[in-house]
Protein backbone atom coordinates (compact mmCIF):
# COMPACT_ATOMS: atom_id res chain seq x y z
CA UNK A 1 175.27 201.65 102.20
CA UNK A 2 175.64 198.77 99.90
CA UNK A 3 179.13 196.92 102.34
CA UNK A 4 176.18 196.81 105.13
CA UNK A 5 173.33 195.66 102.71
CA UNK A 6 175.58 193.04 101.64
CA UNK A 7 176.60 191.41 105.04
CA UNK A 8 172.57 191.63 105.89
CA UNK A 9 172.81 189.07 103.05
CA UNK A 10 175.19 186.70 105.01
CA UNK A 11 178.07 185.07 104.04
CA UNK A 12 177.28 182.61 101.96
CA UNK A 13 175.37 184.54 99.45
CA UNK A 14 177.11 187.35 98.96
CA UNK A 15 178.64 187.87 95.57
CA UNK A 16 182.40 189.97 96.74
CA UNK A 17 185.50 191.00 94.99
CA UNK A 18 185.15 190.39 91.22
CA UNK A 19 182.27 187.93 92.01
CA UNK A 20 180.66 191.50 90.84
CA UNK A 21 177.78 192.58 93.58
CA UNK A 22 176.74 195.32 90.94
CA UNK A 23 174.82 196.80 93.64
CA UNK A 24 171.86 199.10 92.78
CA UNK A 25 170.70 198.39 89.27
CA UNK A 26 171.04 201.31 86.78
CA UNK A 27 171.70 201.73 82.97
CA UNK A 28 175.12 201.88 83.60
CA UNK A 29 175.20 198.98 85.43
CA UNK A 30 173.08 196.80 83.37
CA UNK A 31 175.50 197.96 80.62
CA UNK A 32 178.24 197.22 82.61
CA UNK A 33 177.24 193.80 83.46
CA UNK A 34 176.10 192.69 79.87
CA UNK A 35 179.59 194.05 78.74
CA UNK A 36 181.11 191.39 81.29
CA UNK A 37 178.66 188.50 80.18
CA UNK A 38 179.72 189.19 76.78
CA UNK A 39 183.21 189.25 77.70
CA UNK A 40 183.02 185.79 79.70
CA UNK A 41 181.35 184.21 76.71
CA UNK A 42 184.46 184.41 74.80
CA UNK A 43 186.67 183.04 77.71
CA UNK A 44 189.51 180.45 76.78
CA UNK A 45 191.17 177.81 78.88
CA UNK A 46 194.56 179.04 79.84
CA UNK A 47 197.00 176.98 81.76
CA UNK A 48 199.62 177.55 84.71
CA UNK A 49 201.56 174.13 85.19
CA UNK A 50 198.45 171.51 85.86
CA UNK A 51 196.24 174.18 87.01
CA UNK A 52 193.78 175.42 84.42
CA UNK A 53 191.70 178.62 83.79
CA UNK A 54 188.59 180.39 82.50
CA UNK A 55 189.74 183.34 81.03
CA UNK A 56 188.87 186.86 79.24
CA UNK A 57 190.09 189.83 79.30
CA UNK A 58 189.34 193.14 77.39
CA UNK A 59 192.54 195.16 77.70
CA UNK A 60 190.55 198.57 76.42
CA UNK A 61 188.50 198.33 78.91
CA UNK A 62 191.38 197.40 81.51
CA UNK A 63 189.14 194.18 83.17
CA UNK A 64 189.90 190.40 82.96
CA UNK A 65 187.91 187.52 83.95
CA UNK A 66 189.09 184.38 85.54
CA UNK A 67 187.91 181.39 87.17
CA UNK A 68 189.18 178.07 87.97
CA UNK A 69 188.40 175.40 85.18
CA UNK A 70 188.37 172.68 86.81
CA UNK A 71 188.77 171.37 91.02
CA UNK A 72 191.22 169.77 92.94
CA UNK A 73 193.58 172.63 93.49
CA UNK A 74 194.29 175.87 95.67
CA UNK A 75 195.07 179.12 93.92
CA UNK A 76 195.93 182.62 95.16
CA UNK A 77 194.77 186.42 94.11
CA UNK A 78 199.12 186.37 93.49
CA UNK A 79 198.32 183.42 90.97
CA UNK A 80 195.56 185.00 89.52
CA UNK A 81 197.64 188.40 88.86
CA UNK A 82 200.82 186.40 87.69
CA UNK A 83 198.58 184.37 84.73
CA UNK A 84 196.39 187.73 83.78
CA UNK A 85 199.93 189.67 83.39
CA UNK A 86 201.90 187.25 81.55
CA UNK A 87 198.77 186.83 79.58
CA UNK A 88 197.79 190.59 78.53
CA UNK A 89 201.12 191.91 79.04
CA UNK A 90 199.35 194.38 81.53
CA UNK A 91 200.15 194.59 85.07
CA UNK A 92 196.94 192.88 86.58
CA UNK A 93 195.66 193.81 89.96
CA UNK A 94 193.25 191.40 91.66
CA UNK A 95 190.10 193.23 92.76
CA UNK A 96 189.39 191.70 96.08
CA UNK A 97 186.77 194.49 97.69
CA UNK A 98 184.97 193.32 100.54
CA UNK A 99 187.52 190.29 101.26
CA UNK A 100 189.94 192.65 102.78
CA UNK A 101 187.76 193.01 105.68
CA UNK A 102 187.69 189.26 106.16
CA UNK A 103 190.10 188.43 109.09
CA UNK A 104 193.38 186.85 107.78
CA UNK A 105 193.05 187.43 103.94
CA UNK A 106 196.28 188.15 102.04
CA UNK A 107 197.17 187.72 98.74
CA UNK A 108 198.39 184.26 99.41
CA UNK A 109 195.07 182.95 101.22
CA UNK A 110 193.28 179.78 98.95
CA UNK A 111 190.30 181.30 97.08
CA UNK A 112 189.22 178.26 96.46
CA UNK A 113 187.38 177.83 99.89
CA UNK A 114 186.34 180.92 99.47
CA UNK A 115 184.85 180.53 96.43
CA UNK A 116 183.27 177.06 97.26
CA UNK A 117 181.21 179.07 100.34
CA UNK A 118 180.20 181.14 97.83
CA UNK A 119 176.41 180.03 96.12
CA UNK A 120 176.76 183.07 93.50
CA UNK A 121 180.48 182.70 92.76
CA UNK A 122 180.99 183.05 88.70
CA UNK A 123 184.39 184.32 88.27
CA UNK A 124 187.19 186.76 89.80
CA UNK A 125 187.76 190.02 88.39
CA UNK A 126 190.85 191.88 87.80
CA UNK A 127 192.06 195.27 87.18
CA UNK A 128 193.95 195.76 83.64
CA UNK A 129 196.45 198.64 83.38
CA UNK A 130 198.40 198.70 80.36
């Protein structure tokens, strides 16, 4: 089962929510992934107040791609939905997988420490429905 295979991997290397453990590899997969590097490598910088953002999104595909541009501040799966929608005009739903099982995750808990435990962390995805 790939949920055990990745906590064999331990905590800090695992690759969760849209940090996108692809898990086996596969055609699909690979095709899957090179449609998200391609995707990233068109990002922009968006901004909410101070705080700015990677982003990308691909609203055919229903996905966007976000990351923190820069450190120094907290931010939220609920701040990550709020800057996709207003964005795409799609409702926006964080994909947060495996951190659900973590004890006391919400929408409101700071992904930044999160993502700072995190060796493999590239960027958070989210779910597109327009």
């Amino acid at each position: 089962m790939v949920l055990k295979h990745c906590f064999a991997l331990g905590f800090s290397a695992l690759t969760i929510a849209g940090c996108e453990y692809a898990g086996p590899a596969s055609d699909a997969a690979a095709q899957k992934r090179a449609q998200n590097e391609a995707l990233w490598a068109e990002r922009t910088t968006v901004r909410d107040g101070s705080k700015a953002y990677a982003f990308s999104a691909d609203t055919t595909r229903g996905l966007a791609l976000m990351a923190p541009a820069a450190d120094g501040f907290a931010y939220t799966a609920s701040d990550l939905e709020r800057i996709a929608s207003a964005k795409t005009g799609c409702t926006a739903v964080f994909q947060d997988g495996i951190l659900e099982l973590l004890d006391g995750y919400t929408e409101k808990t700071n992904l930044r420490s999160m993502q700072e435990q995190l060796d493999s962390f590239r960027r958070w995805q989210l779910k597109l429905t327009c």
